[in-house]
C-alpha atoms as a PDB file:
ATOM      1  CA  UNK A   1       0.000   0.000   0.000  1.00  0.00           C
ATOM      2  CA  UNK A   2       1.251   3.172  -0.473  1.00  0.00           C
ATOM      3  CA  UNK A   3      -0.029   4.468   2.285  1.00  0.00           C
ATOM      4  CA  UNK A   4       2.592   2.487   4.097  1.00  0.00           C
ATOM      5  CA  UNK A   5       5.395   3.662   2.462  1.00  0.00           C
ATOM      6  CA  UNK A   6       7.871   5.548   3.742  1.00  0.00           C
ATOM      7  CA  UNK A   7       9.719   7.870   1.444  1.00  0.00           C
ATOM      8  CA  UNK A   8      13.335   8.254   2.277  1.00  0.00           C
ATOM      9  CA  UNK A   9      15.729  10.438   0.677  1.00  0.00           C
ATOM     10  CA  UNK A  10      19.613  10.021   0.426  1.00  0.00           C
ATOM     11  CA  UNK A  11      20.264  12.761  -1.687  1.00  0.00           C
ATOM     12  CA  UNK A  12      24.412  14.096  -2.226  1.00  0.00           C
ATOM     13  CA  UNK A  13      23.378  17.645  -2.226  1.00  0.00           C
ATOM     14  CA  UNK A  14      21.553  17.987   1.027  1.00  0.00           C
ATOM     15  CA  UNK A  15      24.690  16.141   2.520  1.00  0.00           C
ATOM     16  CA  UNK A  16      27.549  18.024   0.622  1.00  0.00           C
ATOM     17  CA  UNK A  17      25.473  21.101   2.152  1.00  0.00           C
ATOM     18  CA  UNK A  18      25.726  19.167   5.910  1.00  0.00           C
ATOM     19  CA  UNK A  19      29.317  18.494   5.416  1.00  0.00           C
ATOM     20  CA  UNK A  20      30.151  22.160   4.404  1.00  0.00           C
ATOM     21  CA  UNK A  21      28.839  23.648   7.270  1.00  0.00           C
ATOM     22  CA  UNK A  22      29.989  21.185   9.408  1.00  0.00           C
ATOM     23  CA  UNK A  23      34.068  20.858   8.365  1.00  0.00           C
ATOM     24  CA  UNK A  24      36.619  23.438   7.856  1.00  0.00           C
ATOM     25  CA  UNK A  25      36.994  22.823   4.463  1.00  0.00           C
ATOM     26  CA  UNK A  26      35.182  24.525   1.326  1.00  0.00           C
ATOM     27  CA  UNK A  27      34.963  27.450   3.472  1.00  0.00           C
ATOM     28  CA  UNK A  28      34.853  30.107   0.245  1.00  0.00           C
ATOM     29  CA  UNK A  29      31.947  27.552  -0.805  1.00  0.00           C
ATOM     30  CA  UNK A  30      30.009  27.742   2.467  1.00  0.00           C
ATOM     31  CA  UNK A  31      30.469  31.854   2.561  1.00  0.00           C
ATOM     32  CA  UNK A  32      29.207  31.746  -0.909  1.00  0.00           C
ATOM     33  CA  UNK A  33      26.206  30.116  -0.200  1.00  0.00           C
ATOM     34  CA  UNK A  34      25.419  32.117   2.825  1.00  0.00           C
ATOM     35  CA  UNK A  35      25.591  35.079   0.820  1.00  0.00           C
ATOM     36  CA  UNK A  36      23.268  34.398  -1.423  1.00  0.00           C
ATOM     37  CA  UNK A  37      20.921  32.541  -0.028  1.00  0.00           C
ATOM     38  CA  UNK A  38      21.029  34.647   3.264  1.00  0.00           C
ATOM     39  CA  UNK A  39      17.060  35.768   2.613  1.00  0.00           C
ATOM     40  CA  UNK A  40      15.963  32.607   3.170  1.00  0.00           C
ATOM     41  CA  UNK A  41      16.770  29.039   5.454  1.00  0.00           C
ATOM     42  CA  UNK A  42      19.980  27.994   3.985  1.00  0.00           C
ATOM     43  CA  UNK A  43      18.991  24.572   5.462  1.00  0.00           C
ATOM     44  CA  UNK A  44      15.739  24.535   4.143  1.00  0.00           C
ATOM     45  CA  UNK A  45      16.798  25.375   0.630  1.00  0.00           C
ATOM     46  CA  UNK A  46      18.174  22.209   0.272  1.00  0.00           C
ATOM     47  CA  UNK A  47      15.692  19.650   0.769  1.00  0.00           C
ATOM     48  CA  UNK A  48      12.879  19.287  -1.402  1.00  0.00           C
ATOM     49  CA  UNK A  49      13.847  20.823  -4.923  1.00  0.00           C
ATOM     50  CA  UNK A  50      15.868  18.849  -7.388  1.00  0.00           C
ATOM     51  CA  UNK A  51      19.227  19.737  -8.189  1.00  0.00           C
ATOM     52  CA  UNK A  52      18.747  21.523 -11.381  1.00  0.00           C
ATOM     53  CA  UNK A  53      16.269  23.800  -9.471  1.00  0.00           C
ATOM     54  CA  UNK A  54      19.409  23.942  -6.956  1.00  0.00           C
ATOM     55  CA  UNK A  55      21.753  25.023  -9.098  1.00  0.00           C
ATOM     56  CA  UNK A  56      19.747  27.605 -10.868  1.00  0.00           C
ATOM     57  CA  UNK A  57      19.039  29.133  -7.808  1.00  0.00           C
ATOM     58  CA  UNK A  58      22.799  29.031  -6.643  1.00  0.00           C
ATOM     59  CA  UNK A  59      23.767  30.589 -10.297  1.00  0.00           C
ATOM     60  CA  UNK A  60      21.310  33.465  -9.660  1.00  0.00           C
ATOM     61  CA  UNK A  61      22.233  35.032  -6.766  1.00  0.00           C
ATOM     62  CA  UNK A  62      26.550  33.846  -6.195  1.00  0.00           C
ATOM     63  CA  UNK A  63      26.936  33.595 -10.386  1.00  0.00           C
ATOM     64  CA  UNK A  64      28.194  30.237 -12.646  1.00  0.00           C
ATOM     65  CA  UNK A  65      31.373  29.924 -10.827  1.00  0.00           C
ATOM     66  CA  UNK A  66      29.915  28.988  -7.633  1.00  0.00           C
ATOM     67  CA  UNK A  67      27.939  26.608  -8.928  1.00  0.00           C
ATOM     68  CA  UNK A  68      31.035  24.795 -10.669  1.00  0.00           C
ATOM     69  CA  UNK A  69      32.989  24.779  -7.072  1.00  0.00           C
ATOM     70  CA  UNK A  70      29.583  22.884  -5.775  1.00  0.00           C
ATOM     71  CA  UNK A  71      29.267  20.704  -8.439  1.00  0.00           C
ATOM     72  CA  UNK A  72      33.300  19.996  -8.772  1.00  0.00           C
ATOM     73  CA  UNK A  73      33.366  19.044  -4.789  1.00  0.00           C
ATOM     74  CA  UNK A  74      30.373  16.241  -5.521  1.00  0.00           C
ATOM     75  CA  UNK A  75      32.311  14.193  -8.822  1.00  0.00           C
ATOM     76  CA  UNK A  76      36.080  15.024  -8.444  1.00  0.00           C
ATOM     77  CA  UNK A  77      37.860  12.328  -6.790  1.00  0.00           C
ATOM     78  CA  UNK A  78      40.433  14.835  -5.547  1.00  0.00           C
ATOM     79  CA  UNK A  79      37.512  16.458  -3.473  1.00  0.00           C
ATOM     80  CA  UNK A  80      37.637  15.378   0.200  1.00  0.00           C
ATOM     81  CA  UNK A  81      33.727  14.995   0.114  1.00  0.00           C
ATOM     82  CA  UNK A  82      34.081  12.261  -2.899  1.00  0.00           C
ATOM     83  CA  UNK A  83      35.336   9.760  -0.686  1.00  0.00           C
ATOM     84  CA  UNK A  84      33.560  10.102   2.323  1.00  0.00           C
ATOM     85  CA  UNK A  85      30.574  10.000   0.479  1.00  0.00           C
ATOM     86  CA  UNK A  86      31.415   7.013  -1.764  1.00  0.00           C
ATOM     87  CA  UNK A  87      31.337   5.226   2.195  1.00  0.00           C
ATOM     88  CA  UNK A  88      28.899   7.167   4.018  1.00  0.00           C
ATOM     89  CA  UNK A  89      26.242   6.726   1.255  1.00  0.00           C
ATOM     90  CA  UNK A  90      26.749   3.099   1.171  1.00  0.00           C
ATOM     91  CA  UNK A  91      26.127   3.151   5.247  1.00  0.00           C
ATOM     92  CA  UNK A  92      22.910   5.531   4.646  1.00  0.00           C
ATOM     93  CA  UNK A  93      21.021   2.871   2.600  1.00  0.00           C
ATOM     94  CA  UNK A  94      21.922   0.588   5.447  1.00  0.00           C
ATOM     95  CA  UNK A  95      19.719   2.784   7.522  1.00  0.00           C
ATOM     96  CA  UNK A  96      17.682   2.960   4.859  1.00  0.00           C
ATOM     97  CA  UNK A  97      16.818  -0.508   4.685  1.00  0.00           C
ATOM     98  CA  UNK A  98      16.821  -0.592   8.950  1.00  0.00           C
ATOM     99  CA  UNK A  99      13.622   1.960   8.998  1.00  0.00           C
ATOM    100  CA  UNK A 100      11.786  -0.032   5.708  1.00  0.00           C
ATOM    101  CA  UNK A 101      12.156  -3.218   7.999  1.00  0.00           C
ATOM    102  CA  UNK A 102      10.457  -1.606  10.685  1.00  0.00           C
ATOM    103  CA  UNK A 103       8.071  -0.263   8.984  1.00  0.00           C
ATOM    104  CA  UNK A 104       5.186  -2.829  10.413  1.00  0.00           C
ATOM    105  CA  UNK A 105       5.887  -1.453  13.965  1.00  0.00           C
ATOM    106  CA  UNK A 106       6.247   1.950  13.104  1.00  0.00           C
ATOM    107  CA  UNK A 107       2.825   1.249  11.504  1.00  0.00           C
ATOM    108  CA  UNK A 108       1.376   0.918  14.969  1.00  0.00           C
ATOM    109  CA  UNK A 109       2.904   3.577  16.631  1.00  0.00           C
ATOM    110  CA  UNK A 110       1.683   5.996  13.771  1.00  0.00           C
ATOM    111  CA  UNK A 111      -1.603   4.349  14.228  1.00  0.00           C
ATOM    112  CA  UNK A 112      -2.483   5.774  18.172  1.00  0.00           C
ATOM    113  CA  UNK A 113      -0.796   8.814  17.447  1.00  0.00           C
ATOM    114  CA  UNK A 114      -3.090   9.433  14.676  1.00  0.00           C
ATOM    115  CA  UNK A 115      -6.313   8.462  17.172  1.00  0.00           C
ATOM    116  CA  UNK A 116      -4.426  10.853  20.094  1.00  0.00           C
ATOM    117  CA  UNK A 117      -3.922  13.733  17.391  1.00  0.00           C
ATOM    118  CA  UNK A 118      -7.739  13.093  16.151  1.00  0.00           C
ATOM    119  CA  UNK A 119      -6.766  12.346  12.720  1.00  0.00           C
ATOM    120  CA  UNK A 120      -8.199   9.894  10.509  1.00  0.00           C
ATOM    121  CA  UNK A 121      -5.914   9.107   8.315  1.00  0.00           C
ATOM    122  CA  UNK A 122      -2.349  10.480   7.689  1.00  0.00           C
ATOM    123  CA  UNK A 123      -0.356   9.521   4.727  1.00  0.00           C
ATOM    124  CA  UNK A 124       3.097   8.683   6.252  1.00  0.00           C
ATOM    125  CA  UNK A 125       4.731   8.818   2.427  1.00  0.00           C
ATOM    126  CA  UNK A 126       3.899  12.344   1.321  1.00  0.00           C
ATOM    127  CA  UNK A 127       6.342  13.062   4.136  1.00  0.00           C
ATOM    128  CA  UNK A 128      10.084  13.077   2.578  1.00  0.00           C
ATOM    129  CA  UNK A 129      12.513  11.641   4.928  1.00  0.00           C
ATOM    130  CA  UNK A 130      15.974  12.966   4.430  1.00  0.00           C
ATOM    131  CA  UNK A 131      18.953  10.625   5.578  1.00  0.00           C
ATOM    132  CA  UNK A 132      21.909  13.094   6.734  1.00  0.00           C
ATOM    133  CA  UNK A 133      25.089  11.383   7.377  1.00  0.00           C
ATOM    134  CA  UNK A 134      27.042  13.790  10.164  1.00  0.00           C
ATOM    135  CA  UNK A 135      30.923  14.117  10.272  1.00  0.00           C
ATOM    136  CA  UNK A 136      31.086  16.045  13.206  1.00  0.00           C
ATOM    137  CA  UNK A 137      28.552  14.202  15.626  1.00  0.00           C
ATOM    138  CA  UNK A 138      30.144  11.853  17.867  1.00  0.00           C
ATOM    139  CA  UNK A 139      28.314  10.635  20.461  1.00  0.00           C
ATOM    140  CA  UNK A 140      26.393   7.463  18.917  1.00  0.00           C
ATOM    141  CA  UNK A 141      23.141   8.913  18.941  1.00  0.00           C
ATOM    142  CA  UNK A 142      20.700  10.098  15.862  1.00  0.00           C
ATOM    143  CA  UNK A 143      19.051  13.276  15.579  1.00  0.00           C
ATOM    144  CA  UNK A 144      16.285  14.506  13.881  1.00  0.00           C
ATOM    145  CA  UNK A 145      14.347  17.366  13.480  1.00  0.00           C
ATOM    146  CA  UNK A 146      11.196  18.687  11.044  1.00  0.00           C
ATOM    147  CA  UNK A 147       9.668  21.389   8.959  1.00  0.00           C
ATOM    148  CA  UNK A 148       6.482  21.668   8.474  1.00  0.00           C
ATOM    149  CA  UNK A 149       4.823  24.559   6.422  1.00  0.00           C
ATOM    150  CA  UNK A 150       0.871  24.483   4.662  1.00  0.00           C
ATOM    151  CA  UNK A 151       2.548  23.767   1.698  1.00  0.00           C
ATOM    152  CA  UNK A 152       5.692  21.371   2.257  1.00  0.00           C
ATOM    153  CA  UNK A 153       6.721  19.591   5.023  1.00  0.00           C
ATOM    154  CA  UNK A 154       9.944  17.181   5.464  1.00  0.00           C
ATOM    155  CA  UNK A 155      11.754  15.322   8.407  1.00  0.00           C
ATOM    156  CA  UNK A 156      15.478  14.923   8.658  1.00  0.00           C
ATOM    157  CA  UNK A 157      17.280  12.255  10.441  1.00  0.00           C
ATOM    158  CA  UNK A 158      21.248  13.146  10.787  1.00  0.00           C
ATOM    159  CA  UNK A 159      23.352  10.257  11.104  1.00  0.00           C
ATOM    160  CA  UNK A 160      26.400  10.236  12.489  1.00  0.00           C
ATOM    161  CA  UNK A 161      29.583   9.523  10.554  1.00  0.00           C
ATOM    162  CA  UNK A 162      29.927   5.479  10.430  1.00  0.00           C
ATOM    163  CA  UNK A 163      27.306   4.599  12.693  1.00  0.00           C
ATOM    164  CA  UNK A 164      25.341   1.344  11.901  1.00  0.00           C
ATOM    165  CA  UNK A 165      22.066   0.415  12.193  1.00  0.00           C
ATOM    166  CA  UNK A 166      21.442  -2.571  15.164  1.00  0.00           C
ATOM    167  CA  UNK A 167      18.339  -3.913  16.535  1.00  0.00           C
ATOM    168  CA  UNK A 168      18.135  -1.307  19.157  1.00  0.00           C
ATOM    169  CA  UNK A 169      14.697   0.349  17.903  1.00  0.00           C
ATOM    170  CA  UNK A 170      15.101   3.371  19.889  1.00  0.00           C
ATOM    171  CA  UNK A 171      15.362   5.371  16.095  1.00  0.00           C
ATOM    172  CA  UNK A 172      12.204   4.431  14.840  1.00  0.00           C
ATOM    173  CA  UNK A 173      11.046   6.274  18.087  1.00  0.00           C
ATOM    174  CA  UNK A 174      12.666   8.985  17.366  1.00  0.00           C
ATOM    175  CA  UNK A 175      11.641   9.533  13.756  1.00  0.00           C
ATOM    176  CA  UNK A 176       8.001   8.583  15.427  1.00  0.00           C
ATOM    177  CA  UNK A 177       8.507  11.796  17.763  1.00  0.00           C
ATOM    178  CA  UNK A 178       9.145  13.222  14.333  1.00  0.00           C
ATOM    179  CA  UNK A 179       6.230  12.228  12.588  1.00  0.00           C
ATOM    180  CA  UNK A 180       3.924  13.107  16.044  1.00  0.00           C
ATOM    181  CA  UNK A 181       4.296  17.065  15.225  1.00  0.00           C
ATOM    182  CA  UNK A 182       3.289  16.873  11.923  1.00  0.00           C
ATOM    183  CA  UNK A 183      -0.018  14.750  12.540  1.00  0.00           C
ATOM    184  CA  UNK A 184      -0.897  16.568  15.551  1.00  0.00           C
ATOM    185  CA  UNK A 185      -0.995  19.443  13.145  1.00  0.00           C
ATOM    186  CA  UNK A 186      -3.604  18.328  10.860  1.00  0.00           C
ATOM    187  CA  UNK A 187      -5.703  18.657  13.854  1.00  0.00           C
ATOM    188  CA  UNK A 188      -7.639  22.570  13.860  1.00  0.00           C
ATOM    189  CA  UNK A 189      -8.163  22.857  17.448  1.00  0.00           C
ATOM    190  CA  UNK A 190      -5.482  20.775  19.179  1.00  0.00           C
ATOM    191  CA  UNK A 191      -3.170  23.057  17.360  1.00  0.00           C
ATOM    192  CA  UNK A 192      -4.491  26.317  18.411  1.00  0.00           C
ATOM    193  CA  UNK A 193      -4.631  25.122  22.280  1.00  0.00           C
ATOM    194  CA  UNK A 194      -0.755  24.852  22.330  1.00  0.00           C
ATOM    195  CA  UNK A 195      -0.254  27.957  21.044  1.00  0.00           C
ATOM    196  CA  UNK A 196      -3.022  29.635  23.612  1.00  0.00           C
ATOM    197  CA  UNK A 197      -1.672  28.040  26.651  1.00  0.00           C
ATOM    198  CA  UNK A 198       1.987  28.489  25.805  1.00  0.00           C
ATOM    199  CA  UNK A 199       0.941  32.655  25.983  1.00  0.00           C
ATOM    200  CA  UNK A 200      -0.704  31.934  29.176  1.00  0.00           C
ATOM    201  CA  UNK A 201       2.234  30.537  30.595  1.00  0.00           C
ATOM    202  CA  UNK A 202       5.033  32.405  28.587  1.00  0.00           C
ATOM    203  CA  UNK A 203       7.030  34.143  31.315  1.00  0.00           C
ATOM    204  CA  UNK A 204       7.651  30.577  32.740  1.00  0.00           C
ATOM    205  CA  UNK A 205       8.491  28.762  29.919  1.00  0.00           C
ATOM    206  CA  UNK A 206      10.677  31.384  28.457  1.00  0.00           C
ATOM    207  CA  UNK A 207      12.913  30.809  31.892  1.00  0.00           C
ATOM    208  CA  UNK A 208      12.600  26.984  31.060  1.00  0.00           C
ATOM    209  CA  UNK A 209      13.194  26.573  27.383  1.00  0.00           C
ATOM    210  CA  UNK A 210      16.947  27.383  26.731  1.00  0.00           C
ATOM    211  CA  UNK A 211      16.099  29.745  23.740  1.00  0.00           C
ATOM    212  CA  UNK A 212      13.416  27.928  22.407  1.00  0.00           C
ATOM    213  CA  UNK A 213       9.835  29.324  22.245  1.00  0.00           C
ATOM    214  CA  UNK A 214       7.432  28.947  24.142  1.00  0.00           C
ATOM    215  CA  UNK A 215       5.058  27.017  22.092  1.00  0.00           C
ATOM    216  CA  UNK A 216       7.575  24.771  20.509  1.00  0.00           C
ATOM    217  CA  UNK A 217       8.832  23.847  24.197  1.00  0.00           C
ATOM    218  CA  UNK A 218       5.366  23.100  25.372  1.00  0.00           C
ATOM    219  CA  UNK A 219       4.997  20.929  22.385  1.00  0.00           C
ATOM    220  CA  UNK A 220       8.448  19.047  22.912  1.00  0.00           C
ATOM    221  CA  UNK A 221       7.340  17.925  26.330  1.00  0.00           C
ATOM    222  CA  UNK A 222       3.740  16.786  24.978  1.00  0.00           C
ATOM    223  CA  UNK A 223       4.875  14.547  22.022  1.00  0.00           C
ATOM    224  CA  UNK A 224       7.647  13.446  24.377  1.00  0.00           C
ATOM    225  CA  UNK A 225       5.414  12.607  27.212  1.00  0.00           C
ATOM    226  CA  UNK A 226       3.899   9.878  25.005  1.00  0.00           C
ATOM    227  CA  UNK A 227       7.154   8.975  22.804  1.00  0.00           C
ATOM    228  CA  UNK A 228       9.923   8.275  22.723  1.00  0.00           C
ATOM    229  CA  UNK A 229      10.217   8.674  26.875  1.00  0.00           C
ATOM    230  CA  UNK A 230       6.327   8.244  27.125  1.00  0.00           C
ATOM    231  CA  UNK A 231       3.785   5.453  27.396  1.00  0.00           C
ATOM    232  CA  UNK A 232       4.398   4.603  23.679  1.00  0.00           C
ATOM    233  CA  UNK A 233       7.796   4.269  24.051  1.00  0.00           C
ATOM    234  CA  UNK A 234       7.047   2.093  26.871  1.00  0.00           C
ATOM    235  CA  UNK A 235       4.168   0.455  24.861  1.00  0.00           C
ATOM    236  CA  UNK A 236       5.973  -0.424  21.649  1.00  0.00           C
ATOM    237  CA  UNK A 237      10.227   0.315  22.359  1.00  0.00           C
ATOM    238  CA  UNK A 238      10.573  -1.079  26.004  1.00  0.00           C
ATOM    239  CA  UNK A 239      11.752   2.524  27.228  1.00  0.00           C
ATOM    240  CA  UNK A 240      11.965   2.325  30.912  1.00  0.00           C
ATOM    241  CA  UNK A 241      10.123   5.543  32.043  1.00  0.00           C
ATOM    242  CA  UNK A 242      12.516   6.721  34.723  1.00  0.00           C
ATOM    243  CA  UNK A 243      11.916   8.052  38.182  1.00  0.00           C
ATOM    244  CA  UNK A 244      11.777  12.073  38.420  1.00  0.00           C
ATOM    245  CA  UNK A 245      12.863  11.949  41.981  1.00  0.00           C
ATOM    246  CA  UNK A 246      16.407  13.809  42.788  1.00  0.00           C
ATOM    247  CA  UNK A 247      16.151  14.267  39.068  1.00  0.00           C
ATOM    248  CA  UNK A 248      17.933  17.594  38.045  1.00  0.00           C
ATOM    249  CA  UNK A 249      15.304  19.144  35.304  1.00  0.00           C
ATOM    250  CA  UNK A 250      17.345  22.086  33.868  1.00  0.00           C
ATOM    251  CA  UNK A 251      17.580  21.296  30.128  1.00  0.00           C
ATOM    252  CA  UNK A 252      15.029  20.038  27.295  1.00  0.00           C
ATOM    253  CA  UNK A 253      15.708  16.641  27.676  1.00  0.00           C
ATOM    254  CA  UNK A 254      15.444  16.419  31.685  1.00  0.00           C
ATOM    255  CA  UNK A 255      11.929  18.654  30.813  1.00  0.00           C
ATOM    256  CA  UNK A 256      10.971  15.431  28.269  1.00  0.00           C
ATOM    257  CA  UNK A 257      11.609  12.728  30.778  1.00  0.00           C
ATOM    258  CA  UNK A 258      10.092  14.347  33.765  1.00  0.00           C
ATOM    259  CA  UNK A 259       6.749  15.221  31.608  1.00  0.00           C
ATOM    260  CA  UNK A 260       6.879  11.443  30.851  1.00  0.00           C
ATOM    261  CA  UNK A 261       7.364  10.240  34.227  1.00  0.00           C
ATOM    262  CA  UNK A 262       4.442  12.653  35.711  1.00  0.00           C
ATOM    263  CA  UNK A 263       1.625  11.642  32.563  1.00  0.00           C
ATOM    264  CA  UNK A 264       2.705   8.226  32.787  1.00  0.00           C
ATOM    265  CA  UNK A 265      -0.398   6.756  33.531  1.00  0.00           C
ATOM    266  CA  UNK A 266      -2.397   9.932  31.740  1.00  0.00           C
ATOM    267  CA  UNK A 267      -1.371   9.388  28.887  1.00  0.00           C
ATOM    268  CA  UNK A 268      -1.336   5.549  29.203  1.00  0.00           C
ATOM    269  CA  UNK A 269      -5.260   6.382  29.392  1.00  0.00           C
ATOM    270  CA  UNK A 270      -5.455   7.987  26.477  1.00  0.00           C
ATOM    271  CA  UNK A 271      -4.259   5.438  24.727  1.00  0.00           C
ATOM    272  CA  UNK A 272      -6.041   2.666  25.947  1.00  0.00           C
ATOM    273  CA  UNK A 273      -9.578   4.708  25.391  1.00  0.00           C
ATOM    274  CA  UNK A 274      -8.101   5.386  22.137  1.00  0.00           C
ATOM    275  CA  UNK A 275      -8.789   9.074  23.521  1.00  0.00           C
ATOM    276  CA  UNK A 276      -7.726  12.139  21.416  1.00  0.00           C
ATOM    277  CA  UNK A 277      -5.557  14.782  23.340  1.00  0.00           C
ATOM    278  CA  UNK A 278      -7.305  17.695  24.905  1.00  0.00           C
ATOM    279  CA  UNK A 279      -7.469  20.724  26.401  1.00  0.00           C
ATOM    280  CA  UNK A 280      -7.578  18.480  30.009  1.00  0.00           C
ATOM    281  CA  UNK A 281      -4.387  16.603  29.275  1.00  0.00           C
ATOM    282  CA  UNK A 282      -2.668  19.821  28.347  1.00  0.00           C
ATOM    283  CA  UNK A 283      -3.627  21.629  31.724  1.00  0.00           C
ATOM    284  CA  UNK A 284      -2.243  18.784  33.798  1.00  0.00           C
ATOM    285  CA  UNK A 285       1.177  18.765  31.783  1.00  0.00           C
ATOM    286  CA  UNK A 286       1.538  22.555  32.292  1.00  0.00           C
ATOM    287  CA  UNK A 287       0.084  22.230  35.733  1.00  0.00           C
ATOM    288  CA  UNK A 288       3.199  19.921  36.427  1.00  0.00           C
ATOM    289  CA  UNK A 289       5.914  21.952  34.796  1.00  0.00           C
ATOM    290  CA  UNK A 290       4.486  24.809  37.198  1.00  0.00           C
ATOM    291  CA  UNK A 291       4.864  22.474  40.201  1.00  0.00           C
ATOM    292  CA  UNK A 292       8.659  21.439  39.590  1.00  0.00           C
ATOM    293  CA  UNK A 293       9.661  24.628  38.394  1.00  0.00           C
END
């Protein structure tokens, strides 16, 4: 079914981009492309258009030469990128292949977080998910992030440099938290309820979030307080839900496991009734950030 799919993108330009901006080299390339694509998301630019589109752009606002250092970096074999990406690539469709496999279980989890987001039906592959591979990363652990805008919305999942895929399923959590903002989204009045309460409690949360704002860290702790620390993590990934007692909650992810811990058996609830998330649940998850902070 299509519906099932999951569309996954390797593509060498979104990672030649990565790998610019995250090494020392190419760094007349990476001014460049600052320059003239400062009006708008340099990271953003580079997902979701193909690379003619790409280069057109890049041609129109840093001129023909530019584009012939980005293209030169990608094919040369004297480039340092042509190497590492002749062997990261091949480790990327590993991953790949690790996500497609789990695609059943995934299934599932996408399954109650459509009936918590009261959605119907959300078509998981009209999502593009980008595979990053990350040179400078190296603590062992994936990251991911989304964007989501009426028009186009992507996920990427950055990779670090050489790590393989094992039957720890703790990713297909992640790229579950992922998928939880965008569904949740489709939703015209859970949507609106984050953003009202997140003014209500603004001067708190701006104290709290570390620079993020305020409705994007009320949101964090939500999704996370079903997955991947929540009761679907627990449900589906075996996450142990840990204790919040002596726990020191002073950055996002200490916020994520103690809104876990404290709508443990909330949010096990709504799941069980199959019960969509409401205006209740969010009360009692800003009522306990109040508390502990």
């Amino acid at each position: 079914m299509i519906y099932m799919r999951l569309s996954i993108v390797i593509s060498h330009f979104s990672n030649l981009l990565f790998f610019i901006q995250k090494t020392s080299q190419f760094r007349s390339v990476r001014l460049a492309l600052q320059k003239c694509l400062a009006h708008e998301n340099i990271n953003l630019f580079f997902y979701g258009k193909n690379e003619n589109e790409i280069c057109r752009r890049i041609e129109e606002s840093a001129g023909e030469q530019c584009v012939k250092q980005f293209q030169k970096i990608i094919v040369s074999p004297k480039s340092i990128f042509y190497p590492y990406w002749f062997k990261e690539s091949k480790n990327l469709l590993l991953w790949k292949k690790y996500f497609q496999n789990n695609l059943s279980l995934f299934r599932r989890v996408i399954f109650d977080i459509e009936k918590l987001s009261g959605v119907a039906r959300f078509t998981i592959s009209k999502i593009p998910i980008y595979l990053i591979s990350d040179p400078a990363h190296s603590d062992k652990e994936i990251h991911s992030w989304f964007s989501w805008t009426q028009k186009k919305s992507f996920i990427v999942v950055e990779i670090p440099r050489g790590l393989k895929p094992s039957n720890d399923l703790f990713p297909v959590s992640i790229l579950a938290h992922e998928f939880f903002h965008l569904i949740f989204r489709e939703d015209k009045n859970l949507f609106p309820q984050i953003n009202k309460m997140a003014k209500e409690s603004g001067k708190l949360f701006t104290k709290l979030s570390g620079g993020m704002t305020d409705r994007i860290f009320l949101e964090e702790l939500l999704i996370s307080s079903f997955i991947p620390e929540g009761y679907l993590g627990e449900k589906y990934f075996h996450t142990k839900i840990t204790t919040c007692f002596n726990m020191r909650v002073n950055n996002l992810l200490a916020w994520r496991r103690f809104a876990a811990y404290k709508l443990k058996q909330t949010a096990k609830d709504y799941v069980n009734k199959s019960q969509p998330i409401d205006e209740e649940y969010i009360r009692a998850l800003v009522s306990a950030i109040k508390q502990r902070a």
